[in-house]
N, C-alpha and C. Protein backbone atom coordinates (compact mmCIF):
# COMPACT_ATOMS: atom_id res chain seq x y z
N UNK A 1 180.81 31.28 113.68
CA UNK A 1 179.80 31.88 114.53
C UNK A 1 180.40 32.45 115.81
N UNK A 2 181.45 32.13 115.75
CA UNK A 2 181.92 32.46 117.54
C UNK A 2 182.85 34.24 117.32
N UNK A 3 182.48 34.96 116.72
CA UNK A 3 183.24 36.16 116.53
C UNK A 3 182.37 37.38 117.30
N UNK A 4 181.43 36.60 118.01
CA UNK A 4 180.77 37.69 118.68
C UNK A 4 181.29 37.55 120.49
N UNK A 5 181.90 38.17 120.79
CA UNK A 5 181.87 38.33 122.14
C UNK A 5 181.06 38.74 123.39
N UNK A 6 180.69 38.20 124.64
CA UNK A 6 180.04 38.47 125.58
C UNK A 6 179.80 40.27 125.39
N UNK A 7 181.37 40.74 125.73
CA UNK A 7 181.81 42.71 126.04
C UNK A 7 180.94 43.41 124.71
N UNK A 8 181.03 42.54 123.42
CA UNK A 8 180.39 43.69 122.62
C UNK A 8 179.19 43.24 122.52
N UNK A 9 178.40 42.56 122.63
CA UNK A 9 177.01 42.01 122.69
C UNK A 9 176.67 42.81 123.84
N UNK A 10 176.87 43.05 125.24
CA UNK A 10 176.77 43.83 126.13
C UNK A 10 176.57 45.42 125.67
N UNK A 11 177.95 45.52 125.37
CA UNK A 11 177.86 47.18 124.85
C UNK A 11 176.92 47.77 123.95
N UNK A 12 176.61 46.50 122.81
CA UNK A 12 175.87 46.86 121.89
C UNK A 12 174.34 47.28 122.28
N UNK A 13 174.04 46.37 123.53
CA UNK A 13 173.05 46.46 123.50
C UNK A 13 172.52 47.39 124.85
N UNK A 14 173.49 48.24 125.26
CA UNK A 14 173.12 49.58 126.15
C UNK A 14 173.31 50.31 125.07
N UNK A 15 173.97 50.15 124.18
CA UNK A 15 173.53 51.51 123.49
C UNK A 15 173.00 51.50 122.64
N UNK A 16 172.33 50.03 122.43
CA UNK A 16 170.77 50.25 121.95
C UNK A 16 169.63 50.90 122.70
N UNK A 17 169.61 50.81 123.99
CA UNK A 17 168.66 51.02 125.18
C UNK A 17 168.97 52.27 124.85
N UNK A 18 170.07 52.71 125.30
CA UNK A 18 170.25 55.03 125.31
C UNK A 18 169.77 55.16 124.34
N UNK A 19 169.82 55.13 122.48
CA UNK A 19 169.37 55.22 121.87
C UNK A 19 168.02 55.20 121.65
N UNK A 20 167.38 54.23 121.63
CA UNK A 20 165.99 53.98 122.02
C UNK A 20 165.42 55.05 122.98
N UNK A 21 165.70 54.99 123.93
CA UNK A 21 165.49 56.28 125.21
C UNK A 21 165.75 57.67 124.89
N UNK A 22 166.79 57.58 123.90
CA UNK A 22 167.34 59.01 123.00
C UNK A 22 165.98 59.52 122.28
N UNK A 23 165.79 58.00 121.08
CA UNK A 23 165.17 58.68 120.76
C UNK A 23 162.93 58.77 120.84
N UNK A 24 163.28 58.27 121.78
CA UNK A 24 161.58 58.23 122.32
C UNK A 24 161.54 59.63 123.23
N UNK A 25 162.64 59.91 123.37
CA UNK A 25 162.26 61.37 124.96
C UNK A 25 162.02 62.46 123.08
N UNK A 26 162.94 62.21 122.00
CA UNK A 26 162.85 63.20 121.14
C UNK A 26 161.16 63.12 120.05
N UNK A 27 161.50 62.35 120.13
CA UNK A 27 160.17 61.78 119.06
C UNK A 27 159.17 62.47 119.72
N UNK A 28 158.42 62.78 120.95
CA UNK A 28 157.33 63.28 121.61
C UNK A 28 157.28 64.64 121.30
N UNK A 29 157.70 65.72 121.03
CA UNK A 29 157.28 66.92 120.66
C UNK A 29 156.20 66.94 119.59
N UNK A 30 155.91 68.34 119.72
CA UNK A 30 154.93 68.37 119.37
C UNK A 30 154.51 68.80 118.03
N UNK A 31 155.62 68.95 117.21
CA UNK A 31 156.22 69.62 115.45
C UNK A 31 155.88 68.25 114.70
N UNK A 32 155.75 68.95 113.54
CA UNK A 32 155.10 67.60 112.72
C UNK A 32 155.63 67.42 112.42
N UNK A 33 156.28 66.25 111.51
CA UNK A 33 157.71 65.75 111.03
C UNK A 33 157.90 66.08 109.85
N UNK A 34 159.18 66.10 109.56
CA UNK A 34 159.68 66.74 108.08
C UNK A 34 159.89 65.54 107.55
N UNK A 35 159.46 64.32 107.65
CA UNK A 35 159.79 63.39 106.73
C UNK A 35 158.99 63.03 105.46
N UNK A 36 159.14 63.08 104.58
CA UNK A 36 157.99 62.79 103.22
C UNK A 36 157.35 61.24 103.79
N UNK A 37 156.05 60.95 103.06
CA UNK A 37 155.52 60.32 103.12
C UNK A 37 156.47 59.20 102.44
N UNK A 38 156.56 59.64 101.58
CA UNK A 38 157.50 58.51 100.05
C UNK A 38 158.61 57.82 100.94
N UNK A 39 159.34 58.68 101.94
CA UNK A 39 160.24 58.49 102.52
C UNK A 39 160.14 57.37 103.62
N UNK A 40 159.02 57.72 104.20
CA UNK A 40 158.86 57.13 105.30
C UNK A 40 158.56 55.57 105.08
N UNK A 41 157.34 55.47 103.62
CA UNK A 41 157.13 53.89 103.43
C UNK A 41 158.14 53.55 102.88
N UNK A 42 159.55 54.14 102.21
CA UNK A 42 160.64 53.62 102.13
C UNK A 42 161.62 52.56 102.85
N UNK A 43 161.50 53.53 104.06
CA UNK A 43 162.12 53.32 105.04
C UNK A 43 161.43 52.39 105.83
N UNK A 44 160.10 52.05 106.22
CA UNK A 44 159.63 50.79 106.27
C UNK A 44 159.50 49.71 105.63
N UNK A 45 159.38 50.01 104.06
CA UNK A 45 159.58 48.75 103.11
C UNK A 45 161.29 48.06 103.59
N UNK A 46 162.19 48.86 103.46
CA UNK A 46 163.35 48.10 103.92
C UNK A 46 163.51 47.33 104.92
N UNK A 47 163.17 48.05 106.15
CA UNK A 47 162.97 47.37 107.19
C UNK A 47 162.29 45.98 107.19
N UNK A 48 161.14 46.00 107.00
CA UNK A 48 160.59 44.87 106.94
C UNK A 48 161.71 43.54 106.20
N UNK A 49 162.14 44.37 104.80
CA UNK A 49 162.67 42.96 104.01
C UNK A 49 163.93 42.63 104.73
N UNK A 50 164.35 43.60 105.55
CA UNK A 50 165.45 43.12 106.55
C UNK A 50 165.41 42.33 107.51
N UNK A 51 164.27 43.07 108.01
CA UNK A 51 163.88 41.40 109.02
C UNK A 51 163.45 40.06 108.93
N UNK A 52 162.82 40.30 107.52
CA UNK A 52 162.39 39.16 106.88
C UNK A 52 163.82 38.23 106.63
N UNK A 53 164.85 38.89 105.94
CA UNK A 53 166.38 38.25 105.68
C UNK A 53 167.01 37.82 106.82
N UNK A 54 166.67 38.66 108.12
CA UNK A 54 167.60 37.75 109.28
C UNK A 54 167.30 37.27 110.21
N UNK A 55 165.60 36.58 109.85
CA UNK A 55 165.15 35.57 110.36
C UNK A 55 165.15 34.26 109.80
N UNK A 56 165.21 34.65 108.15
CA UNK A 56 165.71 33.37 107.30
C UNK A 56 166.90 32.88 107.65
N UNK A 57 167.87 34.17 108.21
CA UNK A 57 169.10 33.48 108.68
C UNK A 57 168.96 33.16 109.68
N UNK A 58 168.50 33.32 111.03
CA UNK A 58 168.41 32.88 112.29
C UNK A 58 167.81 31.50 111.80
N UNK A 59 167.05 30.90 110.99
CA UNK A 59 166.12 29.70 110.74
C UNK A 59 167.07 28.93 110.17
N UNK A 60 168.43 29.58 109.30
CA UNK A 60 168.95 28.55 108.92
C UNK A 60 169.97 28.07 110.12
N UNK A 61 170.40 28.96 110.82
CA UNK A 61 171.27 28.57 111.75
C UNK A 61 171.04 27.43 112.63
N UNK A 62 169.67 28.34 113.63
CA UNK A 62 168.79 27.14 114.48
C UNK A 62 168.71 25.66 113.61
N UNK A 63 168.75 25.83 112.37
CA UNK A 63 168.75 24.63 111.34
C UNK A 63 169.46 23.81 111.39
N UNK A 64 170.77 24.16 111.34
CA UNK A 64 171.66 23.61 111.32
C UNK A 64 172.62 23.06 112.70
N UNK A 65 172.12 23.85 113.76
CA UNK A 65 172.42 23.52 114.87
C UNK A 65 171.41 22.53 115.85
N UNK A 66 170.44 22.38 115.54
CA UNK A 66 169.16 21.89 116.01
C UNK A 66 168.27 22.12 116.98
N UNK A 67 168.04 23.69 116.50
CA UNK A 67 167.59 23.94 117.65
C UNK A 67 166.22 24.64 116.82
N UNK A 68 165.83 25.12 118.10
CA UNK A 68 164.11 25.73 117.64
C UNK A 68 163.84 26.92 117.27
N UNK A 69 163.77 27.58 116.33
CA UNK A 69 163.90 29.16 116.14
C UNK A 69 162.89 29.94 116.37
N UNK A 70 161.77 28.59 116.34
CA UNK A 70 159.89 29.90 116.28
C UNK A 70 159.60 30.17 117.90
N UNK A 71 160.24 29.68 118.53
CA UNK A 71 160.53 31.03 120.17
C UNK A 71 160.95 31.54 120.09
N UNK A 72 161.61 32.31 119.24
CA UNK A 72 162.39 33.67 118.91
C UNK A 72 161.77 34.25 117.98
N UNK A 73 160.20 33.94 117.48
CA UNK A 73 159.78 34.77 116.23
C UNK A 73 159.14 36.22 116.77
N UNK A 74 158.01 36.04 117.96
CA UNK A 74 157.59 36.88 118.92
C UNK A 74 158.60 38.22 119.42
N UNK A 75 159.86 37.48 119.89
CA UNK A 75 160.68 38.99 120.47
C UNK A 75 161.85 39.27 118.93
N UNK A 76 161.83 38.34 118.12
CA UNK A 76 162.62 38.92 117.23
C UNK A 76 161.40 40.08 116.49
N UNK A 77 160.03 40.03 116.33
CA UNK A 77 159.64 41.03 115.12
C UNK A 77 159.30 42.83 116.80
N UNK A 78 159.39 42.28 118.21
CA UNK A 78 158.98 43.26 118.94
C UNK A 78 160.46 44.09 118.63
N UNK A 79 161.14 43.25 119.62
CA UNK A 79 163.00 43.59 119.41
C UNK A 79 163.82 43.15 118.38
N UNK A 80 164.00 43.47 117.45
CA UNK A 80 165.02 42.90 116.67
C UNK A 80 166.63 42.51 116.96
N UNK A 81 166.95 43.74 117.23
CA UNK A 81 168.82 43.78 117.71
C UNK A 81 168.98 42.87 118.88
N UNK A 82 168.02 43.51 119.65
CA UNK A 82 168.37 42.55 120.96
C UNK A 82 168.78 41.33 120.59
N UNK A 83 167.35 40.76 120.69
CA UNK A 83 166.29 39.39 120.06
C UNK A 83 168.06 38.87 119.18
N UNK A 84 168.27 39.41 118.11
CA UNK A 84 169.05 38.63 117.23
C UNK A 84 170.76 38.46 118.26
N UNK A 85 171.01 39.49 118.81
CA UNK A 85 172.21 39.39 119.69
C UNK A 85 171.76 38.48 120.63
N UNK A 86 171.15 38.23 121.43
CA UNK A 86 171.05 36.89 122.37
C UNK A 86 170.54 35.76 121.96
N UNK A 87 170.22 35.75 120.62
CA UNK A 87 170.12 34.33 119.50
C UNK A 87 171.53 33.94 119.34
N UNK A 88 172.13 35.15 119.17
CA UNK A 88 173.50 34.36 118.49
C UNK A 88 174.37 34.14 120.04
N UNK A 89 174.12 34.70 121.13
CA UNK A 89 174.96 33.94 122.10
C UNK A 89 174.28 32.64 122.54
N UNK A 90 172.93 32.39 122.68
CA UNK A 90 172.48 31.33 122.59
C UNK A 90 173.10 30.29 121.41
N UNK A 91 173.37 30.60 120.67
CA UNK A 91 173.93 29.47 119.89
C UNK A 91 175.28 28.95 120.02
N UNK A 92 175.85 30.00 120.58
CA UNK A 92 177.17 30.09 120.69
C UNK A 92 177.55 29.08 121.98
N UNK A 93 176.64 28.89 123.09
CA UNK A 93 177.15 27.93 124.33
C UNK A 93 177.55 26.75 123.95
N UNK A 94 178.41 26.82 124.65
CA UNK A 94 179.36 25.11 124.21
C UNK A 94 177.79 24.32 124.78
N UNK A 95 178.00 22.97 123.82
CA UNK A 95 176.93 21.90 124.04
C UNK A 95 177.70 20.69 125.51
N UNK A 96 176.94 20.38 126.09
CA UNK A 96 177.56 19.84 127.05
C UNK A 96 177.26 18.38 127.39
C-alpha cells in the first residue's frame, strides 16, 4: 500500500481540479453534443461498475486495516479520484 507518495497524490489531484475546470468552462456552450445516446449510457454503465469495484476495494482495505469505510461512501460517489487518493493516504499514516 505504501507506493503512493505525498508529490504524486498532490499533483494528481491539481490536475484533476484544471481538468475538471477544463472541462466545465467547455461543456457550457451552446452546440448539442455529438455523442450517441448508445454511447453515452455506455459510458455511464462503466462508470458506475467502476465505482462500484473501488469501493469494494476501499471496504476491503478499511477491512483489513480496521478502520471505517462508510465515511467515505458520501464523498467517494460526489468525488471519486479525490475521495479514493486521500483514502489511500489516510491509510497509509503510520499507527501510533
Amino acid at each position: 500500500m505504501y507506493v503512493w507518495s505525498k508529490r504524486i497524490v498532490v499533483s494528481l489531484l491539481v490536475a484533476f481540479g484544471l481538468l475538471e475546470v477544463l472541462f466545465w468552462l467547455t461543456a457550457t456552450g451552446a452546440d448539442p453534443s455529438l455523442l450517441d445516446i448508445r454511447t453515452t449510457h455506455w459510458l455511464a454503465l462503466n462508470y458506475f461498475l467502476l465505482l462500484v469495484w473501488v469501493f469494494v476495494w476501499m471496504f476491503d482495505q478499511a477491512r483489513v486495516r480496521g478502520k471505517n469505510v462508510w465515511a467515505w461512501l458520501l464523498p467517494f460517489f460526489l468525488a471519486p479520484l479525490p475521495t479514493l487518493m486521500a483514502f489511500v493516504l489516510v491509510l497509509q499514516r503510520r499507527a501510533k
